[in-house]
Protein backbone atom coordinates (compact mmCIF):
# COMPACT_ATOMS: atom_id res chain seq x y z
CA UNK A 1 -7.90 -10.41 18.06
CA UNK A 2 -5.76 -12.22 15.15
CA UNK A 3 -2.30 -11.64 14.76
CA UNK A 4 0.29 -12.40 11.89
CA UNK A 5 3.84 -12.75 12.16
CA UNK A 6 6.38 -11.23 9.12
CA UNK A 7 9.43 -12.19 9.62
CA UNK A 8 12.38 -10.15 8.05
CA UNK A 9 15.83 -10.11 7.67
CA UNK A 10 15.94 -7.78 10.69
CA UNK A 11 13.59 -9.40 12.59
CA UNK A 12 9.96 -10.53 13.51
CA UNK A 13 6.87 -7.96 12.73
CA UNK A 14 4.03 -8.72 14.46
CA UNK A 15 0.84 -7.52 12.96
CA UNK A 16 -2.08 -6.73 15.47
CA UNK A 17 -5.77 -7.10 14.09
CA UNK A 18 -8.33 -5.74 16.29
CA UNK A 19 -6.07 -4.19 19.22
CA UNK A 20 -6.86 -0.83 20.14
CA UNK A 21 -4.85 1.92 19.79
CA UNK A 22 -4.11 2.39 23.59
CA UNK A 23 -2.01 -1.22 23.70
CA UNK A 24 0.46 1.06 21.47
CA UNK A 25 2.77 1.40 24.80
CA UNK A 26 2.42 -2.22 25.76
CA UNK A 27 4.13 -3.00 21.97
CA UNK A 28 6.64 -0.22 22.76
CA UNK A 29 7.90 -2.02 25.83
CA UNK A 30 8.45 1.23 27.99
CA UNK A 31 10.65 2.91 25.82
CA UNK A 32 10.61 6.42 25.18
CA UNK A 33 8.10 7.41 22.00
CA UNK A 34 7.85 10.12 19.67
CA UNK A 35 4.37 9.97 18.00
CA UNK A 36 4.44 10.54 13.40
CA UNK A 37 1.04 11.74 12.34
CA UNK A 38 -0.68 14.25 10.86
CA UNK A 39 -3.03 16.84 11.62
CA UNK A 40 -5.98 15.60 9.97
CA UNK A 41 -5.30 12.02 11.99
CA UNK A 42 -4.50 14.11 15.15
CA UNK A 43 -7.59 15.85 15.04
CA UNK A 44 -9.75 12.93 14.73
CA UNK A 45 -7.58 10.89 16.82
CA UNK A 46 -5.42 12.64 18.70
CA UNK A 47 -7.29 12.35 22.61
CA UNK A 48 -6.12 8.52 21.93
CA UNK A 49 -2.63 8.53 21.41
CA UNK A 50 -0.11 7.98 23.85
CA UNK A 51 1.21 10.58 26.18
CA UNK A 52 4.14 10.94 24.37
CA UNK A 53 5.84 13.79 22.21
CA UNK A 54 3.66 14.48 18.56
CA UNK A 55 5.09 15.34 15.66
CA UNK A 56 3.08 16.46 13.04
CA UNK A 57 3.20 16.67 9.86
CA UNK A 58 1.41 18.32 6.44
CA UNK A 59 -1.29 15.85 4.40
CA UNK A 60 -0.86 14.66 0.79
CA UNK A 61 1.85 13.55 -1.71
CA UNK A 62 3.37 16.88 -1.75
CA UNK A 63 4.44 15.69 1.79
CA UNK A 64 6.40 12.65 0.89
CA UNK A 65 9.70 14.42 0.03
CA UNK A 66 13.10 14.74 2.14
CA UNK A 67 12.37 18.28 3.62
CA UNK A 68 9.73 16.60 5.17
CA UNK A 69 12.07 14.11 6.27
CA UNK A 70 14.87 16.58 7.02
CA UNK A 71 12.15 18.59 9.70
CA UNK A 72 11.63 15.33 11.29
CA UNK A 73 15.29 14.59 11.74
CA UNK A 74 15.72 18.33 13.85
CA UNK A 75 12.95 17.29 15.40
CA UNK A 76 14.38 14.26 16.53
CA UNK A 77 17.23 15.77 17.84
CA UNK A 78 15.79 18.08 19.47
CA UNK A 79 13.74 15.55 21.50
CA UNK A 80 17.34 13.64 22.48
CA UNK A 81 15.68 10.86 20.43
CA UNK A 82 18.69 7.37 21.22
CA UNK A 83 18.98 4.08 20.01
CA UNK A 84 16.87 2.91 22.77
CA UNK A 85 13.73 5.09 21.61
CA UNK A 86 10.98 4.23 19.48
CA UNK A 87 9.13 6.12 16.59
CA UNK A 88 5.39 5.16 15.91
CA UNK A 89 3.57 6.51 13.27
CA UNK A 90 -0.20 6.78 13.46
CA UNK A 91 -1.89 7.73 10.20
CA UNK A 92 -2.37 6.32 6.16
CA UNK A 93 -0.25 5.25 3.74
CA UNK A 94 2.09 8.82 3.39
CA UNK A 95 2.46 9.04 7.51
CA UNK A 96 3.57 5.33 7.57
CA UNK A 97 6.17 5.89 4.84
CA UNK A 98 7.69 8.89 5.71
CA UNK A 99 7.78 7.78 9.85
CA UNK A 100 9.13 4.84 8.34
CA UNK A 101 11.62 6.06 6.47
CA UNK A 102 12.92 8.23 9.05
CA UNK A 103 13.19 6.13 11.87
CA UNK A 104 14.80 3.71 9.23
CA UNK A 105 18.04 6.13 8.72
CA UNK A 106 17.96 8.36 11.97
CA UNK A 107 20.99 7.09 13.92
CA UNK A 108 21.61 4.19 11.62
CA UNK A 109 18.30 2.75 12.65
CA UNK A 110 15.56 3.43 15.57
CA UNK A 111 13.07 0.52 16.00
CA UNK A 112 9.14 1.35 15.14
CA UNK A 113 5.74 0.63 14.67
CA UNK A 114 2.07 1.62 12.74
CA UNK A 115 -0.61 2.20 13.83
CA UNK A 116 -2.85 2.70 10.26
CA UNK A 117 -5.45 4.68 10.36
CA UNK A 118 -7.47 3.83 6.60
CA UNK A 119 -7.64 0.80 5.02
CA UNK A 120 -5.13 1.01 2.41
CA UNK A 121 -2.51 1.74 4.76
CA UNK A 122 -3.66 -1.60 6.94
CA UNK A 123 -3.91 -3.88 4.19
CA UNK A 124 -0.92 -2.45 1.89
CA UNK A 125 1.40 0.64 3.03
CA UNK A 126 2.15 -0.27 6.67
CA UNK A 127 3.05 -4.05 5.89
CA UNK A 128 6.10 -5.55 3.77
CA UNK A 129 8.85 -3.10 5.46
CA UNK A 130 8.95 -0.39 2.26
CA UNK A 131 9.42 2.76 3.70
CA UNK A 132 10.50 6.08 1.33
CA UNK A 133 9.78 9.18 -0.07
CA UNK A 134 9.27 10.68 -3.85
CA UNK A 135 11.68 12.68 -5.61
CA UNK A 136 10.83 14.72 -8.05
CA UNK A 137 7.77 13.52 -8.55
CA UNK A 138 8.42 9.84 -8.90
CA UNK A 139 7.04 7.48 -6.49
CA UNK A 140 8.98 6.07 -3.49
CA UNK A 141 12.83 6.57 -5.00
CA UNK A 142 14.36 6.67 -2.15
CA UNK A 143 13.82 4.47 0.85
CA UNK A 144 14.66 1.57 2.84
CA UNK A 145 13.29 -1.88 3.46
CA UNK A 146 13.04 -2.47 6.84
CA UNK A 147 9.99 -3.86 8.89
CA UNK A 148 8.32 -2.47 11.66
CA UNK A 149 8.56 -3.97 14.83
CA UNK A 150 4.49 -4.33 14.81
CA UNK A 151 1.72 -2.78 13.34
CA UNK A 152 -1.49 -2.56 15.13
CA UNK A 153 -4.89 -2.42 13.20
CA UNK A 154 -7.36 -1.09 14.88
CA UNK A 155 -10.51 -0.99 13.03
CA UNK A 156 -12.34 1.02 15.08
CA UNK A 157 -10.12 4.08 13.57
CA UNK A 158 -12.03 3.60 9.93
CA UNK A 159 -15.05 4.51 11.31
CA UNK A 160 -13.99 8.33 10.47
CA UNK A 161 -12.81 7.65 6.34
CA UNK A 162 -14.34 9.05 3.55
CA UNK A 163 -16.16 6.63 1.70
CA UNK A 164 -13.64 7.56 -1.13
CA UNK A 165 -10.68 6.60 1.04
CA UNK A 166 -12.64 3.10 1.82
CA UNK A 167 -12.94 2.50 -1.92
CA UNK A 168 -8.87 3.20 -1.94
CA UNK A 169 -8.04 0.57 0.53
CA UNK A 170 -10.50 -2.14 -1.38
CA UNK A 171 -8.34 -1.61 -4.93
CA UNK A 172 -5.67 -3.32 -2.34
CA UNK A 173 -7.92 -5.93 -1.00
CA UNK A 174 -8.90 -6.79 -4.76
CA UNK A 175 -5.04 -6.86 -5.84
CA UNK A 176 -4.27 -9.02 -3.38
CA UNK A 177 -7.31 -11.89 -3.92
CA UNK A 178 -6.62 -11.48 -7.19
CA UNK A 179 -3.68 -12.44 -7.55
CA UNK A 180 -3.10 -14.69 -4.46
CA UNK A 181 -6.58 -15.60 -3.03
CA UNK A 182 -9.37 -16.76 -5.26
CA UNK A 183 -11.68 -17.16 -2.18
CA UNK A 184 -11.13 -13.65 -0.76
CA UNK A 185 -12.83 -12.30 -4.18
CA UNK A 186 -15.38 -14.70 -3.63
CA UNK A 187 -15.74 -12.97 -0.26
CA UNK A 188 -15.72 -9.85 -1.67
CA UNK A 189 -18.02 -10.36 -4.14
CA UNK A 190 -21.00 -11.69 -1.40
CA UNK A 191 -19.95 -9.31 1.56
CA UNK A 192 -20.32 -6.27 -0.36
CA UNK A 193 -22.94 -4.27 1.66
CA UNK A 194 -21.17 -5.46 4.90
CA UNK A 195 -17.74 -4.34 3.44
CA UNK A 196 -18.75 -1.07 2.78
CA UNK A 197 -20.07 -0.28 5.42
CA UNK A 198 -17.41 -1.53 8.01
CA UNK A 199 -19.12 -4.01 9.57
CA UNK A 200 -15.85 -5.08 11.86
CA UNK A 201 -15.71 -8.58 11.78
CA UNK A 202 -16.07 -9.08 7.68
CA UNK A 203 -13.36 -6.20 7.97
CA UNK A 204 -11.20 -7.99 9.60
CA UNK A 205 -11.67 -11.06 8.12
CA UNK A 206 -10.85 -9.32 4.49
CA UNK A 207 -8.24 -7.41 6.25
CA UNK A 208 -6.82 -10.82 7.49
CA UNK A 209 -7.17 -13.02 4.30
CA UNK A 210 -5.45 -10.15 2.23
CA UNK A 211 -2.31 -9.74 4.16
CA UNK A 212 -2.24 -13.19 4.54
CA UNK A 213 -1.27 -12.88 0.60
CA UNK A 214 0.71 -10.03 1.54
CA UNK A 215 2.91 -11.74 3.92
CA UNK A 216 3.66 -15.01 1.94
CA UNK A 217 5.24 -13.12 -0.60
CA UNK A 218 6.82 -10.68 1.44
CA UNK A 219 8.56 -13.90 4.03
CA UNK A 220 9.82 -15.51 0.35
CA UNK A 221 11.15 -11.81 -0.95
CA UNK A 222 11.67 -9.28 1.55
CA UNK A 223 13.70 -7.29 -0.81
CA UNK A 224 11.69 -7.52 -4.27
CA UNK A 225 14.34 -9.77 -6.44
CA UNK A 226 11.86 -11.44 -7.60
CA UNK A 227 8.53 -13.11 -6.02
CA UNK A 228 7.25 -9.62 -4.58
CA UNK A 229 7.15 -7.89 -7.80
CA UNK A 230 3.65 -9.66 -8.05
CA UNK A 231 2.13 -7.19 -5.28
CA UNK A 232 2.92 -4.95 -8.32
CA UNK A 233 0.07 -5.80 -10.10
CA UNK A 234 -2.53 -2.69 -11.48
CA UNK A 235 0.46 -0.70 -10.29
CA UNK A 236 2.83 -0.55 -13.51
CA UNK A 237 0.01 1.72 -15.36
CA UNK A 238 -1.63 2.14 -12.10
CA UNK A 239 1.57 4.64 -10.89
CA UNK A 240 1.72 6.45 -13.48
CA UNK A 241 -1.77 7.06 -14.34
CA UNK A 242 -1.79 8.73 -10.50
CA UNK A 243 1.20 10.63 -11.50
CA UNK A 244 -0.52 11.79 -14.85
CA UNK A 245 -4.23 11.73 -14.28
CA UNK A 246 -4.55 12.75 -10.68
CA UNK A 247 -6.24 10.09 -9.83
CA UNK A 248 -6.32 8.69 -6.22
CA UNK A 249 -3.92 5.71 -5.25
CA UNK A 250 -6.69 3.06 -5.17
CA UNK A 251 -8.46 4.66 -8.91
CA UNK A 252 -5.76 4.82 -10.78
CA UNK A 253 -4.27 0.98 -9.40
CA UNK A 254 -8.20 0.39 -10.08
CA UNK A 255 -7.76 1.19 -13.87
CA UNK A 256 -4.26 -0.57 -14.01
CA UNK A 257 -5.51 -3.93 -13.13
CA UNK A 258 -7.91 -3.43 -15.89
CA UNK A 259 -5.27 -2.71 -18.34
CA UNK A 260 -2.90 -5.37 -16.53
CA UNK A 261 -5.95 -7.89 -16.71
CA UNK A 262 -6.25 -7.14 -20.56
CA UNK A 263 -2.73 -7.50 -20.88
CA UNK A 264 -2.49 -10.65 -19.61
CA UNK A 265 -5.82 -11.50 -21.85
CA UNK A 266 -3.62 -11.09 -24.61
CA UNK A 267 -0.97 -13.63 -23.60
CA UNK A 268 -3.58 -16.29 -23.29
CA UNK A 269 -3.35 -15.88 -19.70
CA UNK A 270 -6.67 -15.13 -18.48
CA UNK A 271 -10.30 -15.65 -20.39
CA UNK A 272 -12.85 -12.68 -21.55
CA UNK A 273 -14.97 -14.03 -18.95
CA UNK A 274 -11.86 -13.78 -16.29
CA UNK A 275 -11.38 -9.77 -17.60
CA UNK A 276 -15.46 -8.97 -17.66
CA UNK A 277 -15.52 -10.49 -13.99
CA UNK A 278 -12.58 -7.79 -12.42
CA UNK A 279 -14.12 -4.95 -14.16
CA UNK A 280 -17.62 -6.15 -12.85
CA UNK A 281 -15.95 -6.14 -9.34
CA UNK A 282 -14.24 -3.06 -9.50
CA UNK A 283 -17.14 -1.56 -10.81
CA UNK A 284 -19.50 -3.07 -7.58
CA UNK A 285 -16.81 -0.90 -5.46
CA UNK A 286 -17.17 1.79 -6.76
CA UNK A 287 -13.84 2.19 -8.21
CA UNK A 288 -13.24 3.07 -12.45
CA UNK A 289 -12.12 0.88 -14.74
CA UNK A 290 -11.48 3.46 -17.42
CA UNK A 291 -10.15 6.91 -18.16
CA UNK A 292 -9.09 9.24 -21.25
CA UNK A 293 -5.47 8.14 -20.89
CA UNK A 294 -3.18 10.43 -22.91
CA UNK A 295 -0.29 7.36 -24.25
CA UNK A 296 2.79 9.45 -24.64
CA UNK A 297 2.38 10.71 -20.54
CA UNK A 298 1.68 7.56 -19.45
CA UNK A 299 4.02 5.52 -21.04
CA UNK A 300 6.56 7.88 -20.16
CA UNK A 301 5.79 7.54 -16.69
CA UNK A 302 6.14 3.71 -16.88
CA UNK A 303 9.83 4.19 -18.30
CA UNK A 304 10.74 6.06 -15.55
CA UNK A 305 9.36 3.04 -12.95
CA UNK A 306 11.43 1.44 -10.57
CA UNK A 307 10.24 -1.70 -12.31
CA UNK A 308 11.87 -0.58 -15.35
CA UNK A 309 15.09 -2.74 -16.33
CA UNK A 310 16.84 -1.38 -19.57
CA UNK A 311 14.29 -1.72 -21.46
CA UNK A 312 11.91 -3.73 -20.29
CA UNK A 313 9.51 -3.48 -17.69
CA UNK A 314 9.16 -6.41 -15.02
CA UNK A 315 5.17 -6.96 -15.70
CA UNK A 316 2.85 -8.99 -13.74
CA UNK A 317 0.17 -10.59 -15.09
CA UNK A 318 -2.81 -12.67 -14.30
CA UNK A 319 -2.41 -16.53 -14.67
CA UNK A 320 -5.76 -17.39 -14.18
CA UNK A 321 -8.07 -15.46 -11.45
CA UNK A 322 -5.74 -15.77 -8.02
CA UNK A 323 -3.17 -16.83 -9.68
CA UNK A 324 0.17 -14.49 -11.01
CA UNK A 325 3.34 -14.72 -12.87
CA UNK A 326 6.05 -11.78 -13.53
CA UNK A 327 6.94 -11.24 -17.01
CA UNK A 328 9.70 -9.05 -18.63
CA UNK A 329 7.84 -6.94 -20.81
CA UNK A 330 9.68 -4.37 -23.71
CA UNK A 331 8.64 -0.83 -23.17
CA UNK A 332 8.00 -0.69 -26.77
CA UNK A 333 5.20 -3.58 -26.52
CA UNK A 334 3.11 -1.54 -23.47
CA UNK A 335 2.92 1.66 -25.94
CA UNK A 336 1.81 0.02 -28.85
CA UNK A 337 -0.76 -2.03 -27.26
CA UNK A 338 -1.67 0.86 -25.14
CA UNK A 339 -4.87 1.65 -27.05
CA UNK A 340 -5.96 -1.93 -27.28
CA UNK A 341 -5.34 -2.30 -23.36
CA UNK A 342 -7.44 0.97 -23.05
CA UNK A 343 -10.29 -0.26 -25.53
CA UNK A 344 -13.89 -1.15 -24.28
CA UNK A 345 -12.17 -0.62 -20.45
C-alpha cells in the first residue's frame, strides 16, 4: 500500500492506494456512517460495503443538480445524521461530488471520505477537495472546497469498468504528466498494454505518479487563485465540448488538450513535434483528438466558464511537454483561432 497526504486548510486528507474497501470503517474511526452511491456501483459492489445505512442515488449528469442534493438532505435527517457522523461516498466522479457536496453543507459541515470506484474519479474527482453540483447545465457552479478526510483507492474495484470508462480516467492521467510529470508520459507511453488492461501494480504506480502532480498543486492552491488553474488544462474547450457535443468527460478533455496543445503551439510554447507526440498518445488510448466542432456553441460555452474573468479566459498552456503556465486569454482570440486550433486535429 502507498499513501499520500493533502493537506488543506481544514485539515489532513489521507489518500489510500491499494486498501480494500472493507478498511472503510477503520478510516471512519467508529462513527456512525451513511453510505453515497449509486445503483449501478451498489449492484456491482454493494455485498462489500459497510453495514451501514445506503443511500442511493440515480446515474449520470442529469444527477448532479440540487434536488438530488435536497433528497439527500431528508434523507439525512431522517437517519438523525450529527456532527459526530460520517458520510462516505462509494462510486465515480458524479457520486463523489454530489456526497461531497452534501456532507460539505449538511449541518455546517459533516466529515467524509471516497471510496472511487473508476479511474477518473481516483486520479481526478475524489482528490483536491472540489465538491458541487451543475446548474442549469453548467458544470460544477455551485460547491464547496473542502477535502475529504481520506480517500481509499482500491483497485481491485476497476476490474468491473467499461473499457470506455478506463479510457476516461487515462485523459486524467495524460493531463496530469503532461503538464507536471514528463516521466509519467514516458510511462505511459511503454506500459500501454499493461495499463489497459489493469495490471495492478503499473495501475497504481500511474495512479500514484499522477496525483502526486495532483497534490503539489493542490497543497500550493487549495482554493484555485492561481497555481491550480493548471489542472485546467484540455478542460477550457474540453467542458464545453461535453456540454455541446455529448461527448464523455475524458473525450471531450481528450480533444481540448489537442486544441490547448495547438494553442500553446501558437505562442511559441511547445514544438510541432511536442503537438504530433500528445495526439499520437491520445490516439494509442484510444481517446479522439478531433471532432466537427460547431464555433458559435462552443465558444459560447467557454464564456460562460468559471474560468472566465470579464473577458478573458484564464488559459493554460503547455510550456514545453510537463511543463505549464496560466495565461489570460481574450474570449475574442479563442473564437477566431478556433478553426486553426481545430485544423489537421
Amino acid at each position: 500500500m502507498r499513501s499520500i497526504e493533502l493537506q488543506g486548510a481544514g485539515g489532513t486528507s489521507l489518500i489510500a492506494l491499494g486498501l480494500p474497501i472493507s478498511s472503510v470503517p477503520d478510516l471512519c474511526q467508529g462513527k456512525k456512517i451513511a453510505v453515497i452511491t449509486d445503483g449501478n456501483v451498489y449492484g456491482f459492489h454493494g455485498d462489500r460495503f459497510p453495514e451501514c445505512s445506503t443511500i442511493k442515488i440515480g446515474t449520470g449528469e442529469k444527477e448532479k443538480t440540487l434536488d438530488t442534493v435536497h433528497r439527500i438532505y431528508e434523507t439525512f435527517l431522517s437517519l438523525e445524521l450529527d456532527r459526530s457522523s460520517f458520510v462516505v461516498g462509494i462510486g465515480g466522479g458524479i457520486v463523489c461530488d454530489i456526497a461531497g457536496f452534501a456532507a460539505s453543507t449538511y449541518l455546517r459541515g459533516l466529515p467524509f471520505g471516497f471510496v472511487p470506484t473508476t479511474l477518473l474519479s481516483q486520479v481526478d474527482a475524489s482528490v483536491g477537495g472540489k465538491n458541487g453540483v451543475n446548474f442549469q447545465g453548467y458544470k460544477n457552479l455551485i460547491g464547496t472546497f473542502n477535502q475529504p478526510q481520506f480517500v481509499l483507492c482500491d483497485f481491485r474495484l476497476l476490474r468491473t469498468l467499461p473499457k470506455a470508462e478506463v479510457k476516461n480516467g487515462l485523459a486524467e492521467v495524460i493531463k496530469h504528466a503532461l503538464i507536471g510529470d514528463r516521466d509519467l508520459l514516458s510511462l505511459l507511453e511503454k506500459e500501454r498494454e499493461n495499463i489497459l488492461s489493469l495490471q495492478e501494480d503499473t495501475i497504481e504506480e500511474i495512479v500514484h505518479s499522477s496525483l502526486e502532480v495532483k497534490v503539489d498543486i493542490v497543497s500550493r492552491d487549495e482554493k484555485e487563485g492561481g497555481e491550480r488553474r493548471k489542472l485546467n488544462f484540455g478542460h477550457t474547450f474540453g467542458h464545453a465540448i461535453e456540454k455541446t457535443m455529448g461527448l464523455s468527460h475524458g473525450e471531450a478533455v481528450s480533444i481540448g488538450m489537442v486544441m490547448e496543445a495547438r494553442l500553446s503551439m501558437s505562442k511559441g510554447l511547445l514544438t510541432v513535434h511536442d503537438v504530433h507526440r500528445i495526439k499520437d498518445m491520445l490516439k494509442e488510448y484510444g481517446l479522439p483528438t478531433a471532432a466537427a466542432l460547431d464555433r458559435e456553441s462552443v465558444i459560447d460555452a467557454v464564456g460562460k466558464d468559471k474560468k472566465r474573468e470579464n473577458q478573458d479566459i484564464h488559459c493554460v498552456l503547455l510550456d514545453g511537454i510537463g511543463a505549464s503556465r496560466i495565461e489570460r486569454v481574450k474570449l475574442q482570440e479563442l473564437a477566431e483561432a478556433f478553426d486553426d486550433l481545430c485544423e489537421h486535429c
